[in-house]
Protein backbone atom coordinates (compact mmCIF):
# COMPACT_ATOMS: atom_id res chain seq x y z
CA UNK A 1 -7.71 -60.79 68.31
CA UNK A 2 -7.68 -56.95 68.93
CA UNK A 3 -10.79 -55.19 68.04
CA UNK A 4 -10.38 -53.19 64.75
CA UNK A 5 -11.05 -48.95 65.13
CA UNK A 6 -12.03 -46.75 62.28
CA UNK A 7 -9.25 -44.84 60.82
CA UNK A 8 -11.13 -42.17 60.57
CA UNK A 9 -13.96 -42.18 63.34
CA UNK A 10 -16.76 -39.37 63.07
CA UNK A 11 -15.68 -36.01 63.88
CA UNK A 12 -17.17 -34.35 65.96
CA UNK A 13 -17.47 -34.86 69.49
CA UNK A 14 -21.36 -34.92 70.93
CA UNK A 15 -21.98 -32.52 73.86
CA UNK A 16 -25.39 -34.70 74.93
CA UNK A 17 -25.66 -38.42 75.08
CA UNK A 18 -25.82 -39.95 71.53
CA UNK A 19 -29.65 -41.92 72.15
CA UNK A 20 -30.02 -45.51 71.38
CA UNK A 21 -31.63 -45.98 67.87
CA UNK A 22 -34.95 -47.72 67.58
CA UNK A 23 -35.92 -49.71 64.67
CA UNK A 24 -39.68 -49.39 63.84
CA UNK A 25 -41.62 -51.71 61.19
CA UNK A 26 -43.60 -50.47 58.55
CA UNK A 27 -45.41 -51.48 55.58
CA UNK A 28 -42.50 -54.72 55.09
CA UNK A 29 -39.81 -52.24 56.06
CA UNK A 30 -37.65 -52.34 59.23
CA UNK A 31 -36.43 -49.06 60.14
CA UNK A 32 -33.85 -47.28 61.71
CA UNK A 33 -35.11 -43.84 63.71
CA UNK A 34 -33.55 -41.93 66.35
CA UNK A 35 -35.04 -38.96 68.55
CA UNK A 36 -32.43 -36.82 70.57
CA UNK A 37 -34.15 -35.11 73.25
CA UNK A 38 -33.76 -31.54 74.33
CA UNK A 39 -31.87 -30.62 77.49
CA UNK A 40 -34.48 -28.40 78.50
CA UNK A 41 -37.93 -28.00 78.19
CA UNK A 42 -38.76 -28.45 74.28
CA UNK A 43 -39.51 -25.89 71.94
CA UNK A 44 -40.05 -27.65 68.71
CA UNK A 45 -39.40 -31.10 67.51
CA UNK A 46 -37.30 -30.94 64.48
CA UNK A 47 -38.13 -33.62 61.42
CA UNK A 48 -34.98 -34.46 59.62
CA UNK A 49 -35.13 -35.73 55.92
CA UNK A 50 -32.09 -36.98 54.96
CA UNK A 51 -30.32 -36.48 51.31
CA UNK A 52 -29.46 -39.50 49.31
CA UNK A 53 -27.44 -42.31 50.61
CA UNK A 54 -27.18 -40.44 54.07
CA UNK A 55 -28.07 -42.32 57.66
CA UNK A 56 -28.44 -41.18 61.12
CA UNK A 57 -24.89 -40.76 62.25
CA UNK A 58 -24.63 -37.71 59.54
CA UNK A 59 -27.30 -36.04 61.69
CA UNK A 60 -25.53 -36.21 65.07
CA UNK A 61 -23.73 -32.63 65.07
CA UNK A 62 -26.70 -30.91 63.79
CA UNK A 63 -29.40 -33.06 66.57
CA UNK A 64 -26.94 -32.05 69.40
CA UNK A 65 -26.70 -28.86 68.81
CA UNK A 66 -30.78 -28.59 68.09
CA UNK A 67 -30.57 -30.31 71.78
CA UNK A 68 -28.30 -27.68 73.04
CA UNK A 69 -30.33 -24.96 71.73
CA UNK A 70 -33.86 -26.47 73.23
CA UNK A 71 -35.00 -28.26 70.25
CA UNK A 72 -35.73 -32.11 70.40
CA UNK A 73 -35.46 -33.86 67.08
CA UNK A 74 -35.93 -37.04 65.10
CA UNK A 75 -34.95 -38.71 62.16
CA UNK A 76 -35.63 -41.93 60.52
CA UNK A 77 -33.25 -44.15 57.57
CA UNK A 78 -35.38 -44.11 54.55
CA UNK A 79 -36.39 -47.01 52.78
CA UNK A 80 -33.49 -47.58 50.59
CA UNK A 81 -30.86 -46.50 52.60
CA UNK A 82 -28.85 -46.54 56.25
CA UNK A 83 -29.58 -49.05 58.39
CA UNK A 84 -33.43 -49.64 57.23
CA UNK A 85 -31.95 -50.93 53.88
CA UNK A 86 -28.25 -52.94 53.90
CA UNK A 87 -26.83 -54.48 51.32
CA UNK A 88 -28.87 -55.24 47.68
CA UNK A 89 -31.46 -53.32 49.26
CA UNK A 90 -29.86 -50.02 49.29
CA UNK A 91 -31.57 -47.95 46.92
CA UNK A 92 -34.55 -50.13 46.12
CA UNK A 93 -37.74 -47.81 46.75
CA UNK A 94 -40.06 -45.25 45.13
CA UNK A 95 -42.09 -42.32 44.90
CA UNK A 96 -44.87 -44.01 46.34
CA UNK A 97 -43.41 -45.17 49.57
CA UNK A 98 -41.07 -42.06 49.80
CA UNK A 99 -44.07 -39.93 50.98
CA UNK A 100 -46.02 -43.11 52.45
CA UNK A 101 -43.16 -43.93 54.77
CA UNK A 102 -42.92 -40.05 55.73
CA UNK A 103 -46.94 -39.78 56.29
CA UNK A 104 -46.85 -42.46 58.66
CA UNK A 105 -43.55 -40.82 60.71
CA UNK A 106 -44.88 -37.45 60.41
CA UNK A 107 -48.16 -38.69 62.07
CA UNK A 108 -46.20 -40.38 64.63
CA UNK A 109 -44.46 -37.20 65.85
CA UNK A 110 -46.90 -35.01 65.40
CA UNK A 111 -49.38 -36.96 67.79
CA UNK A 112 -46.06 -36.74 70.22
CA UNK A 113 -45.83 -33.42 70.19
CA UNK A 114 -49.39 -32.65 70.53
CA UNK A 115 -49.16 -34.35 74.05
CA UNK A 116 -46.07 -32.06 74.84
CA UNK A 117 -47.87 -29.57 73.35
CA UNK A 118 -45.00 -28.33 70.86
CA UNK A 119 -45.02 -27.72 66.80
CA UNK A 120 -43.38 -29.63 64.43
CA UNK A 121 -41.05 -28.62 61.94
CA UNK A 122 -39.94 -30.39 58.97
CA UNK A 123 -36.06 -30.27 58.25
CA UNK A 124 -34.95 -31.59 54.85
CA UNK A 125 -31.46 -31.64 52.94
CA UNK A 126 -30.77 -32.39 49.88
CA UNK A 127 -32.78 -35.22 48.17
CA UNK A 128 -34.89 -34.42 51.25
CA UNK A 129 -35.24 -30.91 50.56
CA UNK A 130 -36.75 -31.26 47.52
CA UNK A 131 -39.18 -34.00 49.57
CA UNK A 132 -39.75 -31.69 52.36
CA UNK A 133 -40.81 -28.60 49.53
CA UNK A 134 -42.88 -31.22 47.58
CA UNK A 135 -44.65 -32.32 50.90
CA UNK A 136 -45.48 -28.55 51.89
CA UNK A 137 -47.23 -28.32 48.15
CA UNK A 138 -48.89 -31.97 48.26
CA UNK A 139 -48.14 -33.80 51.43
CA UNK A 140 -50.89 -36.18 53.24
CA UNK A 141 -50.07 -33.90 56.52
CA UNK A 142 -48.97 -30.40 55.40
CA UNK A 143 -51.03 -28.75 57.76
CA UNK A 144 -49.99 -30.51 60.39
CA UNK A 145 -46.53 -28.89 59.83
CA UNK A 146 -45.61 -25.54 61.87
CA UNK A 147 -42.61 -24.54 59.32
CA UNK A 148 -40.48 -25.66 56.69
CA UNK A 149 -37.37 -25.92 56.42
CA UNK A 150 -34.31 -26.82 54.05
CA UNK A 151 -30.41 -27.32 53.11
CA UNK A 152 -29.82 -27.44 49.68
CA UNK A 153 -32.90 -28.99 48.29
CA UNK A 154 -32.64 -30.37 45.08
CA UNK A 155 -34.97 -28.73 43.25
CA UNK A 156 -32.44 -29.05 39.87
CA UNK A 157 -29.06 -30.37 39.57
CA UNK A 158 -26.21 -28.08 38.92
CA UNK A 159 -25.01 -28.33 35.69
CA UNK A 160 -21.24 -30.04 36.72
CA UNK A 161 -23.55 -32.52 38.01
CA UNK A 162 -26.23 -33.18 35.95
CA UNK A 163 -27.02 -35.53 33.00
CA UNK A 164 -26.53 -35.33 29.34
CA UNK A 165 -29.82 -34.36 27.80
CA UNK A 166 -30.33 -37.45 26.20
CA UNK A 167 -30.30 -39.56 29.49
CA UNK A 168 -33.67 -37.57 30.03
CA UNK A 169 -34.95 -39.24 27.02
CA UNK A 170 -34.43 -42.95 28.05
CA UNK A 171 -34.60 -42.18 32.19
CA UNK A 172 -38.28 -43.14 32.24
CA UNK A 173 -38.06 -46.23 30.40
CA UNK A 174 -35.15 -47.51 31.88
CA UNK A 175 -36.85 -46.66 35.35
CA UNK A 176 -39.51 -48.47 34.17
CA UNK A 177 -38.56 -51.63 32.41
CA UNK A 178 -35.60 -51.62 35.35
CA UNK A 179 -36.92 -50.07 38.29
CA UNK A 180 -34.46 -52.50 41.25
CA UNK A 181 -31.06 -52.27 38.93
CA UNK A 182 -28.81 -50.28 41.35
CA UNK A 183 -25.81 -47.70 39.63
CA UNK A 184 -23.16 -46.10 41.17
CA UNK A 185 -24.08 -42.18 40.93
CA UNK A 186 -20.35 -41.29 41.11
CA UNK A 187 -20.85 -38.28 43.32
CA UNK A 188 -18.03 -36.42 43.72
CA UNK A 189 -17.06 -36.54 47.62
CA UNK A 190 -15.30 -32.86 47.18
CA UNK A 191 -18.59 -31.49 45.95
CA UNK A 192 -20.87 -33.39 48.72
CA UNK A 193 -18.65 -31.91 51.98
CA UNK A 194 -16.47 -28.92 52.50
CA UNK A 195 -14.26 -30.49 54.95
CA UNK A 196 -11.28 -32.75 54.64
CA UNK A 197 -12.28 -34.43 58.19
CA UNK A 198 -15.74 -35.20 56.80
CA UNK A 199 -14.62 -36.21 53.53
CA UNK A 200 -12.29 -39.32 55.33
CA UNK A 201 -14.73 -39.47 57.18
CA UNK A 202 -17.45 -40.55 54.55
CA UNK A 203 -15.18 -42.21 52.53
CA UNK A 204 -14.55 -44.66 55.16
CA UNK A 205 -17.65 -45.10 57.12
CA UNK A 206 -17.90 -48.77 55.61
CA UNK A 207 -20.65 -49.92 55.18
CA UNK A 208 -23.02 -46.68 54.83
CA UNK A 209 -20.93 -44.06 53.37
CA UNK A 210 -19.24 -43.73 49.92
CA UNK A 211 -20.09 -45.02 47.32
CA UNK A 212 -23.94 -43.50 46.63
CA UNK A 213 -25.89 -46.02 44.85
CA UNK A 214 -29.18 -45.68 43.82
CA UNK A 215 -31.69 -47.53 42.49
CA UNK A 216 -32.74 -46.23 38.64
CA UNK A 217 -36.26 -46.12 40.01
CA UNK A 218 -35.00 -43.87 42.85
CA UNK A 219 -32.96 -41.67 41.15
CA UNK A 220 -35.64 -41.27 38.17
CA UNK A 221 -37.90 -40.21 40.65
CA UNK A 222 -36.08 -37.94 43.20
CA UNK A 223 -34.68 -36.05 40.01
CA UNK A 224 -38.58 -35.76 38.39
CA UNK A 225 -39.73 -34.76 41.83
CA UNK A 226 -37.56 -31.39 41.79
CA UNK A 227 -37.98 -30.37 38.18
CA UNK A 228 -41.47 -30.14 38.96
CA UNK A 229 -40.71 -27.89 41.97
CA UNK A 230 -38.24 -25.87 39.05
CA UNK A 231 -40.66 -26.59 35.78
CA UNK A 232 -43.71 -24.82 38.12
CA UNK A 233 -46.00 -25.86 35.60
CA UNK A 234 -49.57 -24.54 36.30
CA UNK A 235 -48.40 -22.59 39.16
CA UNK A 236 -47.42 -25.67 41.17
CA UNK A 237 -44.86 -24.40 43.91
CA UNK A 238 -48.18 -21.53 44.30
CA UNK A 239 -49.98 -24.06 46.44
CA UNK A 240 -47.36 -24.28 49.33
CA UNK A 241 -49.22 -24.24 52.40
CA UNK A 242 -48.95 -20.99 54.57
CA UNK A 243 -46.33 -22.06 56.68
CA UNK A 244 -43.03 -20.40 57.28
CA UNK A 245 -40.15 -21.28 54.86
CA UNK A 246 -36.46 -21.07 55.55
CA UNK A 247 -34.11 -22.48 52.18
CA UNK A 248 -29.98 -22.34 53.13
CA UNK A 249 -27.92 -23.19 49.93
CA UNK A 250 -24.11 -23.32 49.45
CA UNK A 251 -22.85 -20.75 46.75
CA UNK A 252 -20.38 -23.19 45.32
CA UNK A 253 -22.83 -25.95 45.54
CA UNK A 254 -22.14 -28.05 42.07
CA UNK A 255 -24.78 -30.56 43.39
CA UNK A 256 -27.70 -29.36 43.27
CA UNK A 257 -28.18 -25.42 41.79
CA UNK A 258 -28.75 -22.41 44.11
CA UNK A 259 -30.11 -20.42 41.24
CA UNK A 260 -33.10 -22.89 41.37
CA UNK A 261 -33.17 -22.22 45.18
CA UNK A 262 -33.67 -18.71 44.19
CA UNK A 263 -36.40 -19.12 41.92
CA UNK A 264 -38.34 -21.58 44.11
CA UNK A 265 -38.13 -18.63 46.72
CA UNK A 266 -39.21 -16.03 44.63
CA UNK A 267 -42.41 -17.90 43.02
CA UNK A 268 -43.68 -19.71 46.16
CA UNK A 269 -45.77 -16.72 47.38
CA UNK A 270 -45.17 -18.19 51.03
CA UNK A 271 -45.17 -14.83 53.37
CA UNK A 272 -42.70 -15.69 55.65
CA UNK A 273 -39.95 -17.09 53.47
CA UNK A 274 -36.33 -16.67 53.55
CA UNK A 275 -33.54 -17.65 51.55
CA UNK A 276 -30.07 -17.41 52.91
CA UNK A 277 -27.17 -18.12 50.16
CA UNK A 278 -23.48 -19.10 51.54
CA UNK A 279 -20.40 -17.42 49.86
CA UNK A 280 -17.63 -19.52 50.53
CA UNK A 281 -20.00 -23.52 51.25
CA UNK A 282 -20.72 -26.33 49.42
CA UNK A 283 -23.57 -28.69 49.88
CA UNK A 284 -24.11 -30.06 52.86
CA UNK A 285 -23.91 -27.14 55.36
CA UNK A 286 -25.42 -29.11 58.22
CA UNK A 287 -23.79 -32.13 57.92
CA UNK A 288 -20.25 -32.49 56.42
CA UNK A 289 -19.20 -28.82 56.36
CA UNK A 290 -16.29 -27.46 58.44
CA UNK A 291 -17.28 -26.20 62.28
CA UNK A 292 -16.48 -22.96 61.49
CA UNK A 293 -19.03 -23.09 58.68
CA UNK A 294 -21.37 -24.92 60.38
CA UNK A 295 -21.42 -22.67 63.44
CA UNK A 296 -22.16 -19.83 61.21
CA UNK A 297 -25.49 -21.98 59.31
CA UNK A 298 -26.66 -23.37 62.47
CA UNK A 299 -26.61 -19.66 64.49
CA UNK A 300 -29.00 -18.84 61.14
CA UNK A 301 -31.03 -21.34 61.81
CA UNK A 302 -31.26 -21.37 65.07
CA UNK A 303 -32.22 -18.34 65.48
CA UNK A 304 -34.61 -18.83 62.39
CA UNK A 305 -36.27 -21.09 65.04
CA UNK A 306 -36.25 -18.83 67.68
CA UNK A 307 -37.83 -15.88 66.40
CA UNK A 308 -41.06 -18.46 65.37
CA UNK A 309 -40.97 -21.10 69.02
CA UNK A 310 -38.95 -19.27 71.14
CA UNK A 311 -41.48 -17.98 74.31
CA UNK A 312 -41.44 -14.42 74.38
């Protein structure tokens, strides 16, 4: 029997060698990472965080062109999603191992590129931006962290997206008293990517892509983890390590709100921190947006990079 081919295969068309993925055990977890190397002699080592429901395959424009541009990177399939968790187990994990999982991976590559003699910079989009901001407030290893470094973080949902109010009032309990029962979020894919290829494309990379279910422990928790970043109560986004801060947000993102991008930026009291805000984009500018928008994010941020790693 002829071997089957995806209708719609990923696409974009790596310049470097796609590496092999390694799968690394943890804590009861098996997971999936992958580190591209640079072509050249390394600048940085770039830390992706992936959003919610992603895997590593979504990262492979963005980590070739960081390998193009002199920039080595890894990334790693969360607990509850990709590779590391198949099946019933997508979804099933928690605050608590969210940012123990990431301690012990951050701790990993930073020892790595203290032998090479590099920084490390965290990356995070999405349900990983508003990790990666939380981390440079409270993380285990925020000093360990050269620069931050997000896509549209979810620091509050838009309002197309979010919740009826009273669904606030009954989250916690349900998250509680049901922590493992797995929903269907019903993400809208037209929201998610800004281009038709990478729509297909996610809507047919069985068995990772559409649809995104969650956990209602999960989802309790990644949406309490960015209110806090937006609520700021007692001056909380204030104690965000010294560390340069880059936040790129879509103007039409109806995922999570660019106005709350804004206000993170303006309160944070970080020195070197820049906001850039895309007329025109959606959500996921690094990952699912057309090339012609994507070339015009990554030149941002790679030059972001530059002007902190780059030798002079």
């Amino acid at each position: 029997m002829a071997a089957t081919t995806n209708k719609y295969p990923y696409p974009y068309k790596c310049q470097t060698e796609i590496p092999t993925k390694k799968f690394v055990e943890f804590d009861g977890a098996k997971f999936a990472t992958l580190f591209w190397p640079a072509v050249n002699k390394p600048k940085a080592r770039i830390f992706i965080v992936h959003g919610f429901g992603e895997y590593t395959r979504l990262q492979y424009r963005l980590m070739d062109h960081l390998a193009t541009h002199g920039y080595e990177s890894f990334t790693f399939d969360q607990r509850g999603a990709g590779e590391t968790s198949q099946g019933k187990e997508r979804g099933k994990t928690n605050e608590y191992y969210t940012f123990h999982d990431l301690d012990f991976f951050i701790m990993q590559n930073y020892k790595e590129c203290e032998e090479k003699k590099i920084p490390l910079v965290l990356f995070g989009h999405s349900m990983g931006g508003g990790i990666t901001l939380n981390y440079g407030i409270r993380g285990k290893h925020r000093e360990k962290i050269a620069a931050y470094s997000t896509t549209g973080p979810l620091i509050l949902l838009h309002p197309d997206t979010a919740p009826f109010k009273g669904v606030d009032l009954v989250a916690p309990l349900l998250a509680t008293m049901l922590p493992n029962y797995r929903t269907n979020t019903g993400l809208n894919v037209d929201a998610i990517a800004g281009s038709d290829e990478y729509k297909q494309f996610l809507l047919h990379d069985y068995p990772l892509g559409m649809p995104l279910i969650g956990s209602l422990r999960q989802i309790y928790d990644f949406l309490k983890r960015g209110k806090e970043l937006d609520q700021n109560a007692n001056g909380y986004v204030k104690g965000f390590v010294n560390r340069p801060l880059l936040i790129m947000h879509g103007e039409l993102d109806t995922i999570n709100d660019p106005a709350a991008s804004k206000r993170f930026s303006e309160r944070c009291g970080v020195q070197d921190n820049q906001l850039n805000l895309y007329p025109g984009m959606v959500h996921s500018l690094l990952s699912l947006e057309s090339d012609e928008n994507f070339d015009r994010v990554f030149k941002d941020y790679s030059e972001w990079l530059n002007d902190r790693f780059a030798e002079k």
